[in-house]
C-alpha atoms as a PDB file:
ATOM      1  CA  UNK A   1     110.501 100.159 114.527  1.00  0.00           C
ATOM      2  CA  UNK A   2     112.241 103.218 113.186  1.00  0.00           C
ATOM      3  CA  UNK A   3     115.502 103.640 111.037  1.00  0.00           C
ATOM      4  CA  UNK A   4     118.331 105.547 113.223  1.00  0.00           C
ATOM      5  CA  UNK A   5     122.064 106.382 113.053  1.00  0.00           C
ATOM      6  CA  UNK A   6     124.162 103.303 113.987  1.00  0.00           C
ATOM      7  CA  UNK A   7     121.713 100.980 111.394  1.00  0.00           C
ATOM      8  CA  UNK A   8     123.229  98.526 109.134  1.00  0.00           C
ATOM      9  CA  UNK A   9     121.271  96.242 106.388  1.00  0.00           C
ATOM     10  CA  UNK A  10     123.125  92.938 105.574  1.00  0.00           C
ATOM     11  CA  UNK A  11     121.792  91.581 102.255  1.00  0.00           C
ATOM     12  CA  UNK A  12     123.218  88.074 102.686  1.00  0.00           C
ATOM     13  CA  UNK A  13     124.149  85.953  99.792  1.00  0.00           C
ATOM     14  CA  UNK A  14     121.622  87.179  96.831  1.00  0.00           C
ATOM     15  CA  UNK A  15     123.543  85.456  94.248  1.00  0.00           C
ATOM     16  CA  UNK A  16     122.734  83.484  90.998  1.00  0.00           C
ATOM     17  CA  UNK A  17     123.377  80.093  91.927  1.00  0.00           C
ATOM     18  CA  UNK A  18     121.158  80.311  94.677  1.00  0.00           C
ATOM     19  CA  UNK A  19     117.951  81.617  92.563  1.00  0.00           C
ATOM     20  CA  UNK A  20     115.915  78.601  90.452  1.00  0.00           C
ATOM     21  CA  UNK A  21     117.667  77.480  88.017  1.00  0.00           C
ATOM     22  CA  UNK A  22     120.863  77.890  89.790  1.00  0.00           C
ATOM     23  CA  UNK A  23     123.276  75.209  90.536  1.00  0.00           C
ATOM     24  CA  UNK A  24     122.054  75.250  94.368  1.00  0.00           C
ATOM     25  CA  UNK A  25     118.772  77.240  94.282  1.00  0.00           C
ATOM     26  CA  UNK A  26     117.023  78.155  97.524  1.00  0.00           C
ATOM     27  CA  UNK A  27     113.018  77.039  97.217  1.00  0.00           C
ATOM     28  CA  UNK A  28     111.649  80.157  96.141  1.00  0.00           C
ATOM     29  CA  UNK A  29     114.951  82.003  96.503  1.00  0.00           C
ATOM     30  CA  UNK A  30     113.903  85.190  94.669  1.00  0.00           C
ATOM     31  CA  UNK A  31     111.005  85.872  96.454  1.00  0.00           C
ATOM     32  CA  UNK A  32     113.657  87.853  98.863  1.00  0.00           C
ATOM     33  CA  UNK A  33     114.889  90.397  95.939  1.00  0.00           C
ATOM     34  CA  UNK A  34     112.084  92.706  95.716  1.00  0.00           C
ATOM     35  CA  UNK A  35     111.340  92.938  99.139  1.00  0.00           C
ATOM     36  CA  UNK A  36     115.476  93.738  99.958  1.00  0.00           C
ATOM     37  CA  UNK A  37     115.198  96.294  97.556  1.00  0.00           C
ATOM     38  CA  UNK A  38     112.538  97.932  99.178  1.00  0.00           C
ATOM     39  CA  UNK A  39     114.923  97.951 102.481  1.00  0.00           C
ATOM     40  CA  UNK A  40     117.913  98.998 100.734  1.00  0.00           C
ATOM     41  CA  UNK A  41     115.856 101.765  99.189  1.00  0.00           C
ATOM     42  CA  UNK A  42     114.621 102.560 102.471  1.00  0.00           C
ATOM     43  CA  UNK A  43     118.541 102.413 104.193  1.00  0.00           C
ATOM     44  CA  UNK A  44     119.995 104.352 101.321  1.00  0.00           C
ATOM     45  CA  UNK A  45     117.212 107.318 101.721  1.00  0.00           C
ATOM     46  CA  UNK A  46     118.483 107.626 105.522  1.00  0.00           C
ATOM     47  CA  UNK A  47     122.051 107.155 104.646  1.00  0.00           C
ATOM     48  CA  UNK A  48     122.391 104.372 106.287  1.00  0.00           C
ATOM     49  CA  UNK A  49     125.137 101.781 105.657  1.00  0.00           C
ATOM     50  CA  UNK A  50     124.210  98.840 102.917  1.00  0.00           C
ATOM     51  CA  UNK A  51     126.390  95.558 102.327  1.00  0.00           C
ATOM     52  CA  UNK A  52     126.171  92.442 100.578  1.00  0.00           C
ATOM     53  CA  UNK A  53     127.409  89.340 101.469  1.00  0.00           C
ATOM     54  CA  UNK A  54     128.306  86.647  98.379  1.00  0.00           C
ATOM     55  CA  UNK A  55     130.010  83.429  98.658  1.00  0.00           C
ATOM     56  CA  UNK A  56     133.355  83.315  96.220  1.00  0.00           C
ATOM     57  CA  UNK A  57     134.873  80.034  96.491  1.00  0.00           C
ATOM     58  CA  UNK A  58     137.804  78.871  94.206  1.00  0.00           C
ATOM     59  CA  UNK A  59     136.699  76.184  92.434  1.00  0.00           C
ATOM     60  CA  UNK A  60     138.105  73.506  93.811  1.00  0.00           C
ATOM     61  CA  UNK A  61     136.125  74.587  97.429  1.00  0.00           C
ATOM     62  CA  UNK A  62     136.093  72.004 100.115  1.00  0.00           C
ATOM     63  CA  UNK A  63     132.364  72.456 100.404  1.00  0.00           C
ATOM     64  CA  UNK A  64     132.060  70.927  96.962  1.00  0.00           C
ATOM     65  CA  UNK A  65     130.834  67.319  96.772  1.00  0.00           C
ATOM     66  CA  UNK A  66     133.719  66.663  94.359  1.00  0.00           C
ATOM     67  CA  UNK A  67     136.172  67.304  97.389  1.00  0.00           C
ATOM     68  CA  UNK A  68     134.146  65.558  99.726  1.00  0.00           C
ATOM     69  CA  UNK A  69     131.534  68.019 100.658  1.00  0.00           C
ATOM     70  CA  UNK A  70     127.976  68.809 101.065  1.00  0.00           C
ATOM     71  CA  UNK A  71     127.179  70.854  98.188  1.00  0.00           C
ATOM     72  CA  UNK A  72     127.326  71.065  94.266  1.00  0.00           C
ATOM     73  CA  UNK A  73     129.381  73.580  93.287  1.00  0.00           C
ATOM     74  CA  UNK A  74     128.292  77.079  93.543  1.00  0.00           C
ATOM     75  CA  UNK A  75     129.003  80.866  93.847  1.00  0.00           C
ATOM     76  CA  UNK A  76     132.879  79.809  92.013  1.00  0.00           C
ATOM     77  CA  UNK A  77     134.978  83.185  91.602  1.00  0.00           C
ATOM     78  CA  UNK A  78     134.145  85.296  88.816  1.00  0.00           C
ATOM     79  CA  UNK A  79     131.351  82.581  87.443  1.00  0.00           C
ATOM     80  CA  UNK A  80     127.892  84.025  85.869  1.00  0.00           C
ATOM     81  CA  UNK A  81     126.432  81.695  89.547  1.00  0.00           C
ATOM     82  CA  UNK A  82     128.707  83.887  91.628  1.00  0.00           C
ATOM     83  CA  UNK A  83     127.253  87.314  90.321  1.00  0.00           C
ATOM     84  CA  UNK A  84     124.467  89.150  92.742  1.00  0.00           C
ATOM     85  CA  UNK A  85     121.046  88.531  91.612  1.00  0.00           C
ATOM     86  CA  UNK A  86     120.402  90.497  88.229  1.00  0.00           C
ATOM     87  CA  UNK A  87     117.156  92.485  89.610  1.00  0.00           C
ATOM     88  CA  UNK A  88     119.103  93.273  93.688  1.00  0.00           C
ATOM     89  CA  UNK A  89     119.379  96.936  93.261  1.00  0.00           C
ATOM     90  CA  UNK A  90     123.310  97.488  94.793  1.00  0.00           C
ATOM     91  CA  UNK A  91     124.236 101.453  94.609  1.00  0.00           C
ATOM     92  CA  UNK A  92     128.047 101.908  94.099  1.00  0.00           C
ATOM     93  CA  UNK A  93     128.578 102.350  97.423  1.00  0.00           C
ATOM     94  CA  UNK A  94     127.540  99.112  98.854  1.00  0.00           C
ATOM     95  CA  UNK A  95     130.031  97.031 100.609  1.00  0.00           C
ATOM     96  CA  UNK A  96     130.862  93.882  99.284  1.00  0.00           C
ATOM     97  CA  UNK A  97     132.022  90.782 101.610  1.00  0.00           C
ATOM     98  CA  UNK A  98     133.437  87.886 100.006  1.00  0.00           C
ATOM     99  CA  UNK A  99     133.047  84.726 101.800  1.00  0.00           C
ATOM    100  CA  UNK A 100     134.366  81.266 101.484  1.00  0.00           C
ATOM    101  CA  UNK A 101     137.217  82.324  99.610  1.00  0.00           C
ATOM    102  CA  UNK A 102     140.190  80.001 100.531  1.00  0.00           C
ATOM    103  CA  UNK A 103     139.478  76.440  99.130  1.00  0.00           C
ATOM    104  CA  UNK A 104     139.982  74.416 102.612  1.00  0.00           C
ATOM    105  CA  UNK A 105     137.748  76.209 104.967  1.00  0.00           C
ATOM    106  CA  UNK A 106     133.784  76.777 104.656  1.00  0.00           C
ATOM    107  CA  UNK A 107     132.400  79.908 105.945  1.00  0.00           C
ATOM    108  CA  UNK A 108     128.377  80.219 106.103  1.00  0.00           C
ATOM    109  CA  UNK A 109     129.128  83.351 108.293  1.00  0.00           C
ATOM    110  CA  UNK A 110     129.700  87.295 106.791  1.00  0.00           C
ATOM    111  CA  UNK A 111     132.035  87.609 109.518  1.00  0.00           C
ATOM    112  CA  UNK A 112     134.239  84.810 109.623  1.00  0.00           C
ATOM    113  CA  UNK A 113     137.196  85.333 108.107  1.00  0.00           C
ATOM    114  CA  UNK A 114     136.083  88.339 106.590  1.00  0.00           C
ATOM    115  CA  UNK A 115     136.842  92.214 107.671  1.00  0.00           C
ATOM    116  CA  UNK A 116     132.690  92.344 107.560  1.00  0.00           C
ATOM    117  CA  UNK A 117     133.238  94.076 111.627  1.00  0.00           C
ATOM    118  CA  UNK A 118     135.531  95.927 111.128  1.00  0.00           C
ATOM    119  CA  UNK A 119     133.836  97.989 108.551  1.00  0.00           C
ATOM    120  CA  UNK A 120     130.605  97.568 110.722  1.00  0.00           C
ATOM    121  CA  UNK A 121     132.729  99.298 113.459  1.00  0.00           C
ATOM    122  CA  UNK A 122     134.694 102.057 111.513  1.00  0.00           C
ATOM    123  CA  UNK A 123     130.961 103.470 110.376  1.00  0.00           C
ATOM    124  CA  UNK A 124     129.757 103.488 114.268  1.00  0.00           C
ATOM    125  CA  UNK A 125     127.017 100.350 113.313  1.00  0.00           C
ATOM    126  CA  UNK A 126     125.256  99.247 116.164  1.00  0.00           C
ATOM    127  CA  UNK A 127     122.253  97.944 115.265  1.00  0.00           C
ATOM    128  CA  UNK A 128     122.098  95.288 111.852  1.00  0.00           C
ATOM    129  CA  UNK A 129     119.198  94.559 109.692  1.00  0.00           C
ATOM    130  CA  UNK A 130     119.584  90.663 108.385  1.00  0.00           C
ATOM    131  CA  UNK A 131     117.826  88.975 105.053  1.00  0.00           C
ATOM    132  CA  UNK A 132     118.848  87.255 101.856  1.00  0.00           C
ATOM    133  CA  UNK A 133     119.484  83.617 101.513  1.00  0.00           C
ATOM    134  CA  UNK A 134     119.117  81.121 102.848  1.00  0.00           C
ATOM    135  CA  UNK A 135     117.546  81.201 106.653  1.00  0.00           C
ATOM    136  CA  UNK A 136     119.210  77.906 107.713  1.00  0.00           C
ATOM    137  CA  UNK A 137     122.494  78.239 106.477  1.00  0.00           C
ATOM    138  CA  UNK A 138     124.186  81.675 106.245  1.00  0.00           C
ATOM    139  CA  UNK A 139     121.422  83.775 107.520  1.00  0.00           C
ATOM    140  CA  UNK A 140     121.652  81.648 110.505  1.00  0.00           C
ATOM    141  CA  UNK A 141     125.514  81.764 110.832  1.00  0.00           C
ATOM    142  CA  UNK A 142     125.704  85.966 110.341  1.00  0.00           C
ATOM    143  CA  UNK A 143     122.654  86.748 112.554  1.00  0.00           C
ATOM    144  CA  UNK A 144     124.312  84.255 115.170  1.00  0.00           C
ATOM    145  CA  UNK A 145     127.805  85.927 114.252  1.00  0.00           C
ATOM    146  CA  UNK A 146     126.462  89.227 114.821  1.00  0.00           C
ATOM    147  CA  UNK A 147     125.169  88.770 118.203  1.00  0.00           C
ATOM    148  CA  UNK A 148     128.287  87.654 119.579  1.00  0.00           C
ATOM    149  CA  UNK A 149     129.797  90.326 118.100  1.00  0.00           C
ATOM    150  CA  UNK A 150     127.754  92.763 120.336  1.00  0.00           C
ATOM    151  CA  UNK A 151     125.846  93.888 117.800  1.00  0.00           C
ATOM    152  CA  UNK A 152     121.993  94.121 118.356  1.00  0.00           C
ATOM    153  CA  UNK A 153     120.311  91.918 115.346  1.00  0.00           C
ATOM    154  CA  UNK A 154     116.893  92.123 113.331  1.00  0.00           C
ATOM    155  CA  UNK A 155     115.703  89.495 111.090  1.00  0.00           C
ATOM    156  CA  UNK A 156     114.281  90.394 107.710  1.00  0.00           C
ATOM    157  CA  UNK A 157     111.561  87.873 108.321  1.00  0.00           C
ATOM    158  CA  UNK A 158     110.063  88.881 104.711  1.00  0.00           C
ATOM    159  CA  UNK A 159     113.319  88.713 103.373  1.00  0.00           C
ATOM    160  CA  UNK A 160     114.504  85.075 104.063  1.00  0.00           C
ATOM    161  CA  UNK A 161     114.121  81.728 102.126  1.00  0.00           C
ATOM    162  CA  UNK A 162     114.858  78.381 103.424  1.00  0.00           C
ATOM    163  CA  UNK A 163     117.067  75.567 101.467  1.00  0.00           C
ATOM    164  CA  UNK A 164     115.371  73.098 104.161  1.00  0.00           C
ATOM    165  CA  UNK A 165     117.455  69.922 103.476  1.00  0.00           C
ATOM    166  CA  UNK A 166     114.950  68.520 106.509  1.00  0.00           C
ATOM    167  CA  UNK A 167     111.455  69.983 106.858  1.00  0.00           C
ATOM    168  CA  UNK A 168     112.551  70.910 110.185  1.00  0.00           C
ATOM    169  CA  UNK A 169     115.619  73.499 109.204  1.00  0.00           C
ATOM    170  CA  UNK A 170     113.483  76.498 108.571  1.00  0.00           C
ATOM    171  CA  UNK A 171     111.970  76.520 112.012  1.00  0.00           C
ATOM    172  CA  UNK A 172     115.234  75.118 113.907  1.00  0.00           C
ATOM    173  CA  UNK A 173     116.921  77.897 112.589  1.00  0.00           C
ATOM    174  CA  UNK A 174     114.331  80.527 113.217  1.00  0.00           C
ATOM    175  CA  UNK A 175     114.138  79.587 116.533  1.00  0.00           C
ATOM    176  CA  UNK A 176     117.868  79.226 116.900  1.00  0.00           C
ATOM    177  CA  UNK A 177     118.193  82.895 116.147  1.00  0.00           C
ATOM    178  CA  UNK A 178     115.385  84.021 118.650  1.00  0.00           C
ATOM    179  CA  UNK A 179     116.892  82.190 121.179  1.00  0.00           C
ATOM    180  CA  UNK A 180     120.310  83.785 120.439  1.00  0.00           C
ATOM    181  CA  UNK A 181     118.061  87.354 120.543  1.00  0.00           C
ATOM    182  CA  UNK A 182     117.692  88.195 117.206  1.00  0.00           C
ATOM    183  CA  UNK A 183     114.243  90.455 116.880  1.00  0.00           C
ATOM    184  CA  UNK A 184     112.723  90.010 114.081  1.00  0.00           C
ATOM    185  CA  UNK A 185     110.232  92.378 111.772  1.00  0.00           C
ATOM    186  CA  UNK A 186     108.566  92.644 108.449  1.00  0.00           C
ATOM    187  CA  UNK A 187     108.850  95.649 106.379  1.00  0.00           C
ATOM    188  CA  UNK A 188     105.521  97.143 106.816  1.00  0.00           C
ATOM    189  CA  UNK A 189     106.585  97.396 110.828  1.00  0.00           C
ATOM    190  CA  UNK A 190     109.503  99.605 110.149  1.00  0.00           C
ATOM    191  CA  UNK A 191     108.324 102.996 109.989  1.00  0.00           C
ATOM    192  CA  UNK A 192     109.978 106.064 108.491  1.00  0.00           C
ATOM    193  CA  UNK A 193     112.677 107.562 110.497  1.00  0.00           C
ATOM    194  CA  UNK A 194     111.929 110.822 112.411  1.00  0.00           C
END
């Protein structure tokens, strides 16, 4: 697969809180930074567009098990846990999507409420690159997102991690977005652009 006009990589969610020692790590979580660093290297060399995805909840966030949710807090607004992974290599000119940002709604998505498309659309993106964290959760809901969006979708496959709550999730979800039509590659099948 080859690099072309109308690419976009989405590094999804490459944040502190989800790395070990966060306060809702992903099982080996920052296995994905050196290998998204090798595709942003790779997108930046062909001009291509990059953006990151974080979650930024307020911190009283409906997600929160405090308020009833699933999850400890994480990713709170301006926290240390919020901040992009300290080794992600993000040029000045990435585009950052905060997520998750009004305290009564969840979003695992980089589109939902978000002006993620519209910035997609405004550069002519067609065609969007997918990894970060975590497979079953927001990797899952942006790939999905993205497809109904019209968008055709690759999957980072060497570029995900898993929270797998149930053994299962990992697979359920991979499937889940090969169903929806997601492709998906590893980086030594994308070959340098003509």
């Amino acid at each position: 697969m080859r690099l072309r006009e109308g690419d976009a990589l989405i590094a999804v969610d490459v944040q502190r809180d989800f790395l070990p020692g966060g306060s809702l790590a992903v099982p080996d979580g920052h296995e994905v930074v050196a290998v998204l660093n090798d595709y942003i290297s790779r997108f930046q060399q062909e001009g291509l567009c990059v953006v990151a995805t974080r979650d930024w909840h307020p911190r009283n966030h409906c997600s929160f098990d405090a308020q009833g949710g699933t999850w400890p807090p994480h990713c709170v607004q301006d926290s240390d846990g919020a901040a992009f992974a300290d080794e992600l290599e993000l040029s000045e000119d990435v585009i950052v999507i905060s997520k998750g940002t009004r305290k009564d709604a969840d979003a695992y998505s980089g589109f939902e409420d978000t002006d993620l498309e519209a910035h997609l659309r405004q550069r002519g993106v067609e065609r969007l690159f997918i990894g970060g964290l975590a497979t079953d959760y927001c990797v899952l809901a942006t790939v999905t997102d993205g497809l109904e969006a019209g968008f055709d979708v690759v999957l980072l496959r060497d570029a995900v991690r898993a929270v797998g709550v149930k053994p299962t999730d990992e697979a359920e979800a991979l499937a889940a977005m090969r169903e929806a039509g997601a492709r998906s590659i590893k980086l030594s099948s994308l070959e340098d652009a003509d």
